[in-house]
C-alpha atoms as a PDB file:
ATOM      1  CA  UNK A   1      98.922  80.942 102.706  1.00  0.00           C
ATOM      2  CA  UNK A   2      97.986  78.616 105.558  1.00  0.00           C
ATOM      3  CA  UNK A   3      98.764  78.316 108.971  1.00  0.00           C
ATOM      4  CA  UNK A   4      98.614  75.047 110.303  1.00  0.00           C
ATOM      5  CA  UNK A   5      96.362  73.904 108.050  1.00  0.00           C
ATOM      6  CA  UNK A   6      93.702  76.946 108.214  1.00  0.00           C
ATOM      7  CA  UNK A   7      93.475  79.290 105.659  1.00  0.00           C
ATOM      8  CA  UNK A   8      94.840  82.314 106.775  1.00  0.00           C
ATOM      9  CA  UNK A   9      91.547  84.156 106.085  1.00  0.00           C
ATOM     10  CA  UNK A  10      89.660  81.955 107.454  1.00  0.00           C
ATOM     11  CA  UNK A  11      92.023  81.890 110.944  1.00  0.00           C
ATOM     12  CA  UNK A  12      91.747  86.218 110.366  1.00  0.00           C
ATOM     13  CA  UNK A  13      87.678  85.561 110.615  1.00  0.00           C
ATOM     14  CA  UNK A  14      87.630  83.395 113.515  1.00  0.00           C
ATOM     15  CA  UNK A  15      89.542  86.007 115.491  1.00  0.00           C
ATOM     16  CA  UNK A  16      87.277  88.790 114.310  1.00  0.00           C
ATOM     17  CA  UNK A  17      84.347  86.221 115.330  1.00  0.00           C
ATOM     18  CA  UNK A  18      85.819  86.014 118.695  1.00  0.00           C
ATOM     19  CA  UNK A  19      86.400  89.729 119.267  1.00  0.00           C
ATOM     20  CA  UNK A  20      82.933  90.889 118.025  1.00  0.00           C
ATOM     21  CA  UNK A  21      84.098  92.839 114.890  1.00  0.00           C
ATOM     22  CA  UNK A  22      81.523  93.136 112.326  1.00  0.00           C
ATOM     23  CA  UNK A  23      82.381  90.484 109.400  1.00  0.00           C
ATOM     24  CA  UNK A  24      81.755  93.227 106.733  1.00  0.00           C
ATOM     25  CA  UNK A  25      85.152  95.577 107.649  1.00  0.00           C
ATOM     26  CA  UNK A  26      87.149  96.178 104.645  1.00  0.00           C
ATOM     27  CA  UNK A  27      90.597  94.015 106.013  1.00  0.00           C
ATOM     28  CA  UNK A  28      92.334  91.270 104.861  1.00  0.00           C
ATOM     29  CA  UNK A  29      94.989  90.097 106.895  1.00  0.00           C
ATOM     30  CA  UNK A  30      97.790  87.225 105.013  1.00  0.00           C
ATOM     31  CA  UNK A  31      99.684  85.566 107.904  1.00  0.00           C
ATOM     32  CA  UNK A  32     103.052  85.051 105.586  1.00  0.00           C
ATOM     33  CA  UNK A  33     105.406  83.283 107.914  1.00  0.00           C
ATOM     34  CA  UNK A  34     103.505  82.762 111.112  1.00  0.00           C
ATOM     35  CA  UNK A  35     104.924  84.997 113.882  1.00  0.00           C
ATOM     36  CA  UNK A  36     107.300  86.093 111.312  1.00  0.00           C
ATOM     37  CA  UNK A  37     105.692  88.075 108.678  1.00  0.00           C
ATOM     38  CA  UNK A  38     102.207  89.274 107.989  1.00  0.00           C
ATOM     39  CA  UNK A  39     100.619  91.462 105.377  1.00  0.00           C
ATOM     40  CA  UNK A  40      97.384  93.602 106.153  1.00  0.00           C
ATOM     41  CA  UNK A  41      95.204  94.960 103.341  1.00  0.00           C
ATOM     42  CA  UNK A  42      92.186  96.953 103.157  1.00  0.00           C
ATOM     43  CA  UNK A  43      91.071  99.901 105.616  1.00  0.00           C
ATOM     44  CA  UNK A  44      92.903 100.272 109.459  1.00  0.00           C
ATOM     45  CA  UNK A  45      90.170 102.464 111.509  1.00  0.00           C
ATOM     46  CA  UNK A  46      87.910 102.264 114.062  1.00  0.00           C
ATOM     47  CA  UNK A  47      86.195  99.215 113.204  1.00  0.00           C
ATOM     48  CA  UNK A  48      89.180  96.801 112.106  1.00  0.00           C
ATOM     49  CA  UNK A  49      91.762  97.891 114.899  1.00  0.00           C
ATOM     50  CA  UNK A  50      90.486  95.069 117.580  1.00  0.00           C
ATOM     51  CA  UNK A  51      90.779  92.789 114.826  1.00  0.00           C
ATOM     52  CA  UNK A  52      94.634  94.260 113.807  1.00  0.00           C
ATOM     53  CA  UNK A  53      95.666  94.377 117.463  1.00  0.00           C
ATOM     54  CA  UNK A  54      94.662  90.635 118.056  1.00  0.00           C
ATOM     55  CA  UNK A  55      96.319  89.918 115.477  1.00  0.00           C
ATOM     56  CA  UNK A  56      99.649  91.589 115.746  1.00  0.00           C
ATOM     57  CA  UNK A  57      99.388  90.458 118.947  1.00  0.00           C
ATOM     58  CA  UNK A  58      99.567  86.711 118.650  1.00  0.00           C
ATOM     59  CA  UNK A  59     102.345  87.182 115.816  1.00  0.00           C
ATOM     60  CA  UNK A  60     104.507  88.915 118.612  1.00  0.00           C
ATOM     61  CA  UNK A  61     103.963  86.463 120.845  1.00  0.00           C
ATOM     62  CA  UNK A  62     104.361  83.517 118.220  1.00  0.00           C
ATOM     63  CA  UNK A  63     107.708  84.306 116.944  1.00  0.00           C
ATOM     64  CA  UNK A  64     111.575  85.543 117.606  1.00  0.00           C
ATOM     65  CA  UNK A  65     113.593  88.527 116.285  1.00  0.00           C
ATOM     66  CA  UNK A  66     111.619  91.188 113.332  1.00  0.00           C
ATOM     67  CA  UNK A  67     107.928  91.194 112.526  1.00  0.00           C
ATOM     68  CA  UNK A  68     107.302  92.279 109.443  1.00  0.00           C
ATOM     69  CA  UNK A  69     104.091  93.936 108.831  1.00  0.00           C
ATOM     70  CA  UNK A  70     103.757  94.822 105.135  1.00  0.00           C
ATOM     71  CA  UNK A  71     101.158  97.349 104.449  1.00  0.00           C
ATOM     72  CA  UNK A  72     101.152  98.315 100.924  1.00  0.00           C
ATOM     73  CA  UNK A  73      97.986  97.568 100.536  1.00  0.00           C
ATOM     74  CA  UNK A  74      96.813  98.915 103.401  1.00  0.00           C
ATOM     75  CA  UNK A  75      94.612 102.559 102.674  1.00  0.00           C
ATOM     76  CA  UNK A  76      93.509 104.036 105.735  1.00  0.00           C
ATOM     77  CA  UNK A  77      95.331 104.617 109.307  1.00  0.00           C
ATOM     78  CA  UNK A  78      93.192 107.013 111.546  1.00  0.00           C
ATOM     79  CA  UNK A  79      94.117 107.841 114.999  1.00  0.00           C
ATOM     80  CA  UNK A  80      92.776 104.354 116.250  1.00  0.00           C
ATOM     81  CA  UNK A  81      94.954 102.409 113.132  1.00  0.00           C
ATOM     82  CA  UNK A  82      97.649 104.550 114.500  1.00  0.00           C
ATOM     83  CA  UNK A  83      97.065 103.202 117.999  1.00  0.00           C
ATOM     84  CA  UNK A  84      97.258 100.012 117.273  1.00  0.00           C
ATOM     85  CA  UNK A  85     100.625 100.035 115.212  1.00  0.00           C
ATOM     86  CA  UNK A  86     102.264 102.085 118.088  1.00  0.00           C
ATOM     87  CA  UNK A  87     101.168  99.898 120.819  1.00  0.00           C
ATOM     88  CA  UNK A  88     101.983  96.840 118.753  1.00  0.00           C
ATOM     89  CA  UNK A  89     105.440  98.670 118.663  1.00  0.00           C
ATOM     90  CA  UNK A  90     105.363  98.846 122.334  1.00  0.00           C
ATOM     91  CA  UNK A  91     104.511  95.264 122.766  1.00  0.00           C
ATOM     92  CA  UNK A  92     107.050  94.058 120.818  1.00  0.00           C
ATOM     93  CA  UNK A  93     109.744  96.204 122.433  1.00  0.00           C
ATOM     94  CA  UNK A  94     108.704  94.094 125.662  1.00  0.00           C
ATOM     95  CA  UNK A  95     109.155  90.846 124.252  1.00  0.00           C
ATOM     96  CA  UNK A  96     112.578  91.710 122.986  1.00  0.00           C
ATOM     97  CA  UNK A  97     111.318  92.322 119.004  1.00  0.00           C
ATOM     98  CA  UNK A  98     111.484  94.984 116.382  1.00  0.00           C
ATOM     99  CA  UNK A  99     107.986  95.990 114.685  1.00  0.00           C
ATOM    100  CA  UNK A 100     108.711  97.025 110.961  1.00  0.00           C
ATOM    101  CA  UNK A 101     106.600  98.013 108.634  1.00  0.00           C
ATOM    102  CA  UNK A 102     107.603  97.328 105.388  1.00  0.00           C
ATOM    103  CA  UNK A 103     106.375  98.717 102.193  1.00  0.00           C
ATOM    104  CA  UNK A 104     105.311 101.982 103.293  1.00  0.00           C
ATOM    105  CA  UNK A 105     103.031 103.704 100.469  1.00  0.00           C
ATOM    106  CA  UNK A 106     105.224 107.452 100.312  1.00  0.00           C
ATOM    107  CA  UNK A 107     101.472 109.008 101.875  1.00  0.00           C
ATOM    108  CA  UNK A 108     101.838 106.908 105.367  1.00  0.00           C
ATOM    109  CA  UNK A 109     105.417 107.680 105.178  1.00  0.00           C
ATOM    110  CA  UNK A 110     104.446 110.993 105.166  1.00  0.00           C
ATOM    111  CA  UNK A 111     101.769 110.791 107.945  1.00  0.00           C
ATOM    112  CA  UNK A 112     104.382 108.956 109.947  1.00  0.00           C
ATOM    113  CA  UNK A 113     107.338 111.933 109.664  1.00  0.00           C
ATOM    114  CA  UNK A 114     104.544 114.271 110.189  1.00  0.00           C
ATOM    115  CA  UNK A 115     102.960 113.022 113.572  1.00  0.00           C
ATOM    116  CA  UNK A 116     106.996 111.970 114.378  1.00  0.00           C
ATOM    117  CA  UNK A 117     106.159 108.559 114.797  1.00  0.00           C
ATOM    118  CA  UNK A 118     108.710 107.760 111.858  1.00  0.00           C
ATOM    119  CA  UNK A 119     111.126 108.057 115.211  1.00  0.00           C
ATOM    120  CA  UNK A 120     109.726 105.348 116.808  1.00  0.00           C
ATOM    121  CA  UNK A 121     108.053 103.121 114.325  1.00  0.00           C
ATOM    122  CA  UNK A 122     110.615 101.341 111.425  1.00  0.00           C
ATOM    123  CA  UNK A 123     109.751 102.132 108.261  1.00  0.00           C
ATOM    124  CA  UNK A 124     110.688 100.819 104.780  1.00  0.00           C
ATOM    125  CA  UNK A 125     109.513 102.861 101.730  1.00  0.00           C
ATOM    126  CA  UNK A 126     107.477 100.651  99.201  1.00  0.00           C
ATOM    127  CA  UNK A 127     110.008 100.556  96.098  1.00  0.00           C
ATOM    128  CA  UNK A 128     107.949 101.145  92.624  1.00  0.00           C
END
């Protein structure tokens, strides 16, 4: 997908340039509809959470209504993955949005009724 005319990859690696994240992290963000819908692939820890928040950041701040963050492709969340989807929650809150993650792998679904954050974070199951 593009996003005014940049490859969405490419737009994803000049904001990791920016922030000082290593080229070589395991993420591939797909900006679907800008500030609309995005997907995020690959491994959300330590080292690609800058990249994630900026990210999420500028779609909350680019669009109106749901952002829809589809992570079925998305492996990893440590605490600092976590983090960032919570406070992305937060941020959206503020500016009068919904976060929602949509296809949720039934292991994060898991991890997010077992540290309760299923209560505050929406959640749609991935569908097989």
């Amino acid at each position: 997908m593009t996003v005014r005319g940049v490859p969405a990859r490419k737009q994803t690696s000049e904001v990791a340039e920016r922030l000082g994240v290593p080229a070589m992290i395991s993420l591939q963000v797909d900006l679907l509809c800008p500030g609309t819908e995005l997907a995020i692939a690959g491994r959300l820890d330590r080292r690609s959470a800058p990249l994630v928040r900026a990210v999420l950041t500028e779609a909350i701040w680019a669009g109106r209504g749901d952002l829809v963050v589809r992570v079925s492709d998305l492996e990893i969340w440590d605490r600092e993955g976590m983090g960032v989807l919570i406070g992305a929650h937060g941020r959206a809150r503020r500016h009068a949005r919904r976060l929602v993650l949509a296809e949720v792998p039934p292991r994060q679904l898991r991890l997010l009724r077992a540290t309760r954050f299923g209560r505050v974070l929406v959640a749609e199951p991935l569908v097989a």
